[in-house]
Structure formats: C-alpha cells, structure tokens
Protein backbone atom coordinates (compact mmCIF):
# COMPACT_ATOMS: atom_id res chain seq x y z
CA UNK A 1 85.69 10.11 177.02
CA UNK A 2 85.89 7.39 174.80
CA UNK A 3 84.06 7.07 171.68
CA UNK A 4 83.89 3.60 171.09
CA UNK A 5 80.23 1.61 171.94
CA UNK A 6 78.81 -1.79 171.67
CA UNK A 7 78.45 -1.76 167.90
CA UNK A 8 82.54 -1.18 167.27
CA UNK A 9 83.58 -3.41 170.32
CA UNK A 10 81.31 -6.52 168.91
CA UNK A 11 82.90 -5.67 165.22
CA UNK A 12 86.34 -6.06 166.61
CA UNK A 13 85.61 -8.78 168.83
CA UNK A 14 83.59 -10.58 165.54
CA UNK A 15 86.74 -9.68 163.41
CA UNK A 16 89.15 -11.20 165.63
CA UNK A 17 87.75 -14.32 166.31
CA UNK A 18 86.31 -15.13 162.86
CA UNK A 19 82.75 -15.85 163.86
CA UNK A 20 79.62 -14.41 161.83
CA UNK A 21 76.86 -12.99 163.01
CA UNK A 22 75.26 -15.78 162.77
CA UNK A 23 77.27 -18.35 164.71
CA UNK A 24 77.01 -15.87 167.62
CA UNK A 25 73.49 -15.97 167.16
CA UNK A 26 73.26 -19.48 167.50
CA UNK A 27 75.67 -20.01 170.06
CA UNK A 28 74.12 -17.30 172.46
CA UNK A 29 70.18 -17.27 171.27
CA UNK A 30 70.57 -13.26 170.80
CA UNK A 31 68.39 -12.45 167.98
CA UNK A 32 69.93 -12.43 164.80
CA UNK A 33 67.72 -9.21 163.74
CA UNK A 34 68.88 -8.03 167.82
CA UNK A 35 72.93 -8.41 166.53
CA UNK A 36 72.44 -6.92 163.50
CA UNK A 37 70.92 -3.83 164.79
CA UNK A 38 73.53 -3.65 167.08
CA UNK A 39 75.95 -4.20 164.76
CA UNK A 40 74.69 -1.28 162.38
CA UNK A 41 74.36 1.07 165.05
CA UNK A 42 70.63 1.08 165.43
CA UNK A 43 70.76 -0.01 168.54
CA UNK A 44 73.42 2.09 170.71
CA UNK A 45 72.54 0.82 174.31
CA UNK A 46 71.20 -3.33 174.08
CA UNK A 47 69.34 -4.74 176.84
CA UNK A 48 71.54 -6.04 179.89
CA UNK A 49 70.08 -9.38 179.03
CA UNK A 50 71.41 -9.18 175.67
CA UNK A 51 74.82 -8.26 176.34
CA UNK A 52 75.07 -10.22 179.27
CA UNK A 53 75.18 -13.26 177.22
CA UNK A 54 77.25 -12.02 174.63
CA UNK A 55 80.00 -10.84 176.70
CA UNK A 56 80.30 -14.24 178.70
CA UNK A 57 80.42 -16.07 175.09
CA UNK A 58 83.35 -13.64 174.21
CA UNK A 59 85.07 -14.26 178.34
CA UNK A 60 85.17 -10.64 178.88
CA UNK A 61 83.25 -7.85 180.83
CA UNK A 62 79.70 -6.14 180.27
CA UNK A 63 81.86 -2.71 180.43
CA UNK A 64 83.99 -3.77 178.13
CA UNK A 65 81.82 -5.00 175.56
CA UNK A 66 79.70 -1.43 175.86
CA UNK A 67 83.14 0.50 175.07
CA UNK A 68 83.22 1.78 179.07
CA UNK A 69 86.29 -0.03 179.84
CA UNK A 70 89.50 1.74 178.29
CA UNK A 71 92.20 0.37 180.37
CA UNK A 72 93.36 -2.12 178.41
CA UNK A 73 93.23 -0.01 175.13
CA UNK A 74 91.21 -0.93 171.85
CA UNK A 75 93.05 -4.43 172.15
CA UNK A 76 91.54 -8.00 173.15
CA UNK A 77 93.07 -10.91 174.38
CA UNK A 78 94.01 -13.68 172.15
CA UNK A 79 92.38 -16.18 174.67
CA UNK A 80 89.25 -17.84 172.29
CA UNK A 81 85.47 -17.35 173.47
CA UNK A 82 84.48 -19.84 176.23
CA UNK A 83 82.21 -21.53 173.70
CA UNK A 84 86.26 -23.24 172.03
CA UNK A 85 87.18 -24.43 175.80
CA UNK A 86 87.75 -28.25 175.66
CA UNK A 87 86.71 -29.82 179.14
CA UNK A 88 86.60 -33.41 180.00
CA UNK A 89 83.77 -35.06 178.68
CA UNK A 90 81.37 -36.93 181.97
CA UNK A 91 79.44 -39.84 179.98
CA UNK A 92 76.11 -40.39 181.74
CA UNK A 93 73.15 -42.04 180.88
CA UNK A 94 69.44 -42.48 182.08
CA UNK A 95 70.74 -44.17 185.40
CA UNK A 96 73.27 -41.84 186.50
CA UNK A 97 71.91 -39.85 189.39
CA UNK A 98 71.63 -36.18 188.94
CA UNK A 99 74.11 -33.96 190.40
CA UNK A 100 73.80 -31.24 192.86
CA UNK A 101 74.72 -28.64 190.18
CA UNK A 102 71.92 -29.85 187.43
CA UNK A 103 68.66 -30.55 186.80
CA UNK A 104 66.82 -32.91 184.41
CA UNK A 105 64.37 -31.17 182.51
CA UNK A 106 61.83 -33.39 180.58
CA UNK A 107 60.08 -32.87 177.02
CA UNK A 108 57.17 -32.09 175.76
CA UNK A 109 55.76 -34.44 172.98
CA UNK A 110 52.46 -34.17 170.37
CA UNK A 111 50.20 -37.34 170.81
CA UNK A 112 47.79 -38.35 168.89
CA UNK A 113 44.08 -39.02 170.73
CA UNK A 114 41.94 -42.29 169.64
CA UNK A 115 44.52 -43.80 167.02
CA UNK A 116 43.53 -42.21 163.65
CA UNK A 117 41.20 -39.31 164.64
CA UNK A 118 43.49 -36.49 163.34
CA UNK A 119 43.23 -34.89 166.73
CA UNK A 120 46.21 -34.41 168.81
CA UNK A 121 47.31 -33.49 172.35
CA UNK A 122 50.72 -32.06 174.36
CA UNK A 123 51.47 -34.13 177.34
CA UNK A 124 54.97 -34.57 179.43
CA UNK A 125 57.29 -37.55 178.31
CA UNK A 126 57.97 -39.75 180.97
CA UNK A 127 61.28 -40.76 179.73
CA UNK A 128 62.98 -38.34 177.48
CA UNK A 129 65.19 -35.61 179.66
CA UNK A 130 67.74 -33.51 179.22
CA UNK A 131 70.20 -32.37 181.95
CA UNK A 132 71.08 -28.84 182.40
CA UNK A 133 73.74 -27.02 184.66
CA UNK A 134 72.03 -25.46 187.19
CA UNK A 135 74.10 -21.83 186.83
CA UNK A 136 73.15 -21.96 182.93
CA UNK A 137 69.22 -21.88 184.07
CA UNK A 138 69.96 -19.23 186.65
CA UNK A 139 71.88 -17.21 184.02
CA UNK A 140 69.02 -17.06 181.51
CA UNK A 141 66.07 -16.04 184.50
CA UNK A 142 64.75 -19.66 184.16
CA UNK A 143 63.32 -21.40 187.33
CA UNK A 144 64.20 -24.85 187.66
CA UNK A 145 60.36 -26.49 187.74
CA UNK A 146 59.78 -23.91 184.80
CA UNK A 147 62.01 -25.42 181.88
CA UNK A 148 60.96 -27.95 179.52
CA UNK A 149 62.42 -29.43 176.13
CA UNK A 150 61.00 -29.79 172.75
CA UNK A 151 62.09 -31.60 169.80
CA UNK A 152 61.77 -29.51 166.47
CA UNK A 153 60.10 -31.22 163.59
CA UNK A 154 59.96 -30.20 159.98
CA UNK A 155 62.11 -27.83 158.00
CA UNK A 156 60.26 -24.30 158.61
CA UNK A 157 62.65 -22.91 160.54
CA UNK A 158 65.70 -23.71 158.42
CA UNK A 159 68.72 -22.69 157.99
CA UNK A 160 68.83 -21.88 161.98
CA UNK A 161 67.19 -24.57 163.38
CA UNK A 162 66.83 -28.67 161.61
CA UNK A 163 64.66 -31.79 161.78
CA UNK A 164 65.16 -32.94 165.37
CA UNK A 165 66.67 -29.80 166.47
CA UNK A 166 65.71 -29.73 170.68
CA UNK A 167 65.30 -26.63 172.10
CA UNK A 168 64.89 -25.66 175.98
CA UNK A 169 61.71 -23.94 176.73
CA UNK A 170 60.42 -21.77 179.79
CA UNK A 171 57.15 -22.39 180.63
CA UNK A 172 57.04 -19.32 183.17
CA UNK A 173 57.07 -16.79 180.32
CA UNK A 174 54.29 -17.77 178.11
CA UNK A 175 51.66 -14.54 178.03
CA UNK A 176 51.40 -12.31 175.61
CA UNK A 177 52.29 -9.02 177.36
CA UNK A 178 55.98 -10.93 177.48
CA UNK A 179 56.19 -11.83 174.30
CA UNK A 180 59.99 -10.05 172.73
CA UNK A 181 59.38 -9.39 168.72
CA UNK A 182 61.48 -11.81 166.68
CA UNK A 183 61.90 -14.38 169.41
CA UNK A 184 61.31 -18.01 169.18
CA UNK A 185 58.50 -19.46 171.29
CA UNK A 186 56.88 -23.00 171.22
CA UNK A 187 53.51 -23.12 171.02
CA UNK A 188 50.28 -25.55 171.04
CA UNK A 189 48.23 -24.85 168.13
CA UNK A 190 45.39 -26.97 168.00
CA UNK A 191 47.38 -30.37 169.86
CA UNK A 192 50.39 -29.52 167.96
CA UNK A 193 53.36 -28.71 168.98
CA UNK A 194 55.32 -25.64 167.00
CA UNK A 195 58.02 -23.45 167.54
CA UNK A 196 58.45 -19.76 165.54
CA UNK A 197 59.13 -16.50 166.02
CA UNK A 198 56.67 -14.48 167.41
CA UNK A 199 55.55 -10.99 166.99
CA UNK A 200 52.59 -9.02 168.52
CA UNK A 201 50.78 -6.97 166.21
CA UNK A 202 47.75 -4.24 166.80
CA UNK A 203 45.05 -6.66 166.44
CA UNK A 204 46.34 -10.15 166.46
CA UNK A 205 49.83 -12.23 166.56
CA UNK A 206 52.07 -13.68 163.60
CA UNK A 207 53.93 -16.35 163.70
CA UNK A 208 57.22 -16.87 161.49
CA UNK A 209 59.44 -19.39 159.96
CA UNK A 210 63.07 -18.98 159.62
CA UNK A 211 62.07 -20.68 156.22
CA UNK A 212 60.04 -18.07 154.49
CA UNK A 213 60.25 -18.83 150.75
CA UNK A 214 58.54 -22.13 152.09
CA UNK A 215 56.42 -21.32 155.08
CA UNK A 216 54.95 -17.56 154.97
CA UNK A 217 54.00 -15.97 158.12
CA UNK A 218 50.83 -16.66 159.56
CA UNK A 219 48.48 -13.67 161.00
CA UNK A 220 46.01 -14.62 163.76
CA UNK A 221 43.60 -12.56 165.33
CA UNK A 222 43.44 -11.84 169.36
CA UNK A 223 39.59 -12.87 169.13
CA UNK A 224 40.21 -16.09 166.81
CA UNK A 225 42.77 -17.44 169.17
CA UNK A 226 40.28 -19.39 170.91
CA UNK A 227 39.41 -20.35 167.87
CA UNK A 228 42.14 -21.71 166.89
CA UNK A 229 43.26 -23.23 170.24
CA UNK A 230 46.18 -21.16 169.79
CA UNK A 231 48.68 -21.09 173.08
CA UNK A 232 52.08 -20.36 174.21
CA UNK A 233 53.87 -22.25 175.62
CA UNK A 234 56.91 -20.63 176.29
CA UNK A 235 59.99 -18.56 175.48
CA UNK A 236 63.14 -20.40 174.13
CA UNK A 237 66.24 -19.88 176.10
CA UNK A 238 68.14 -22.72 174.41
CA UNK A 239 68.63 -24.49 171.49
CA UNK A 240 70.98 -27.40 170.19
CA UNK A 241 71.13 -30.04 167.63
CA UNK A 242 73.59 -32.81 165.81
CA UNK A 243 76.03 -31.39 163.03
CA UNK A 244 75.22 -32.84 159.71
C-alpha cells in the first residue's frame, strides 16, 4: 500500500507549480491555518470540503490528492492549475440580461440612520451586483437566494484581504453551532458591517483580524451579544479584489 497522503501529494503539487501556501489559500478560501496543518502533517485525513476545492484548483482527482491513486506513479502532469486557464473574456454590464448558468447576487451596504446620529443600519443595495456561475455556488453548498456580497473596508484584515476587497457571503450559514474556527464571516455589529475570523470559545466568541499588530482580537460574551447587537451574517465562500 502506498505511503504517500495528502500532506506529501500537496508538497509536490505546491513544489511543482511554484505557488505558496498562501496563494492557494487565497485562490481556494481553504484556511491558511487548515493548509498548513495539512501541510505539517497534523492533519492526515482533511474534510471532503476542503480537498474538494483544492484538488479542482490543482485539475486533478480527490484520490489523487489523498495519495489513493498510484497509477500514474509519484508524477503530475505539467498541465498548470485551472486557476492559469485563459478563456475569452464576455464584457457585460448592468443591462446585459443574466444567463441561464448565473445568478446576480446583490450587496450588502452600512447606512447611516437620521444624517449625523452615529447610528447605522445593514440594508440590501438596489444596484450594486455581482454575477456568479451558477456551478461555482453549487460547488461551495451555497443556495442561490442565500448569497450576498460585501465590500471590505479598512485595513484589519491585511495582508489577505484590502480596502475594497468584496467578498461573497452565505446568508444560510449564519448560527453559531456552524460557525468553522479560523473562518471568515461578515457580521453586523451594532449597524456595522465587519468581516473576521471567527472562533467559538467556552463562554463567548472572538473575533480576529488578519492584521493583529494593529487590530487585537476581540472577546465577546454569549450573554453580552445582545448587548452588543452582535450578529452573523454569514460564512464567506468567496473573496476577490483589484491587484495593486
């Protein structure tokens, strides 16, 4: 029986293509602490969810990223990861009807109430949406009337994720028995809208910046939640943003 596993196969694979750890991480939405668990062989048998996603960013087969599939040897095709396809580009703009295979997904914006009061409010944009391939949604477990965008604003969650960053959000996973340690979720705290990482503790919740030296995590209570008029919204599934 083979002894090769995930953590070896993703090495190689890594390796071969020249990508970090944390490219992969942002071009698949994997945890970076998930990948490098894997990676170090904490983790010997990752969620299917996980390696799902890696495996179609790398074009080959769940077996053969977990080390099951030997017939082709310890080699790897030279063909690059899906994400280096070129395709032809379909210019579209708020006028173009939406296609069978997509759906347009609108944000979520902070407003402020009574110009000047300080207090604020999340309400659906009427205008600003984003279109997104129907198979993509299906892929990640998000229903179609369940996904929502939101525009990132500030710099605590640097280096991963800028000023004006957008992420895709799913609304239909927003308790706290679902929340995954370590992954991103926006939130309404109070009429504003945040995204961190989230992490359920024995009495409370924290929420973390990718930007810690700056922004250090923030402990909340389960009974001062209220409180705080502290909510999820929902789990991110995507996230994309402008090269600088």
């Amino acid at each position: 029986m083979s002894k090769r596993n995930v953590s070896t196969v993703l090495k190689e694979l890594l390796a071969r293509h020249q990508i970090s750890a944390m490219a992969l991480h942002r071009s698949t939405g994997v945890p970076q602490s998930t990948l490098s668990r894997i990676l170090s062989g904490k983790i010997v048998d990752p969620s299917d969810r996980h390696i799902s996603k890696i495996a179609e960013y790398f074009n080959i087969s769940t077996d053969r990223l977990r080390g099951r599939d030997d017939r082709a040897g310890s080699g790897f095709s030279d063909s690059p990861p899906r994400h280096a396809e070129l395709r032809d580009i379909s210019l579209w703009d708020d006028d173009t009807p939406v296609a069978d295979d997509e759906v347009s997904i609108a944000f979520l914006r902070q407003v402020e109430l009574a110009a000047g009061s300080g207090r604020f409010a999340i309400e659906e944009s009427e205008r600003a949406k984003l279109r997104f391939g129907k198979r993509s949604l299906r892929h990640n477990g998000v229903e179609f009337d369940q996904a929502k965008c939101v525009t990132v604003r500030g710099e605590s969650m640097l280096p991963v994720l800028r000023d004006g960053a957008t992420v895709g959000v799913n609304v239909g996973k927003r308790s706290l028995e679902e929340v995954i340690d370590g992954d991103l979720y926006a939130l309404n705290h109070n009429g504003q809208l945040r995204v961190k990482q989230l992490y359920r503790l024995a009495s409370g919740i924290r929420l973390r910046s990718f930007n810690r030296d700056e922004y250090p995590d923030e402990d909340y209570a389960y009974c001062d939640l209220e409180d705080e008029q502290l909510v999820i919204l929902g789990h991110v599934f995507w996230w994309g943003m402008y090269a600088r």
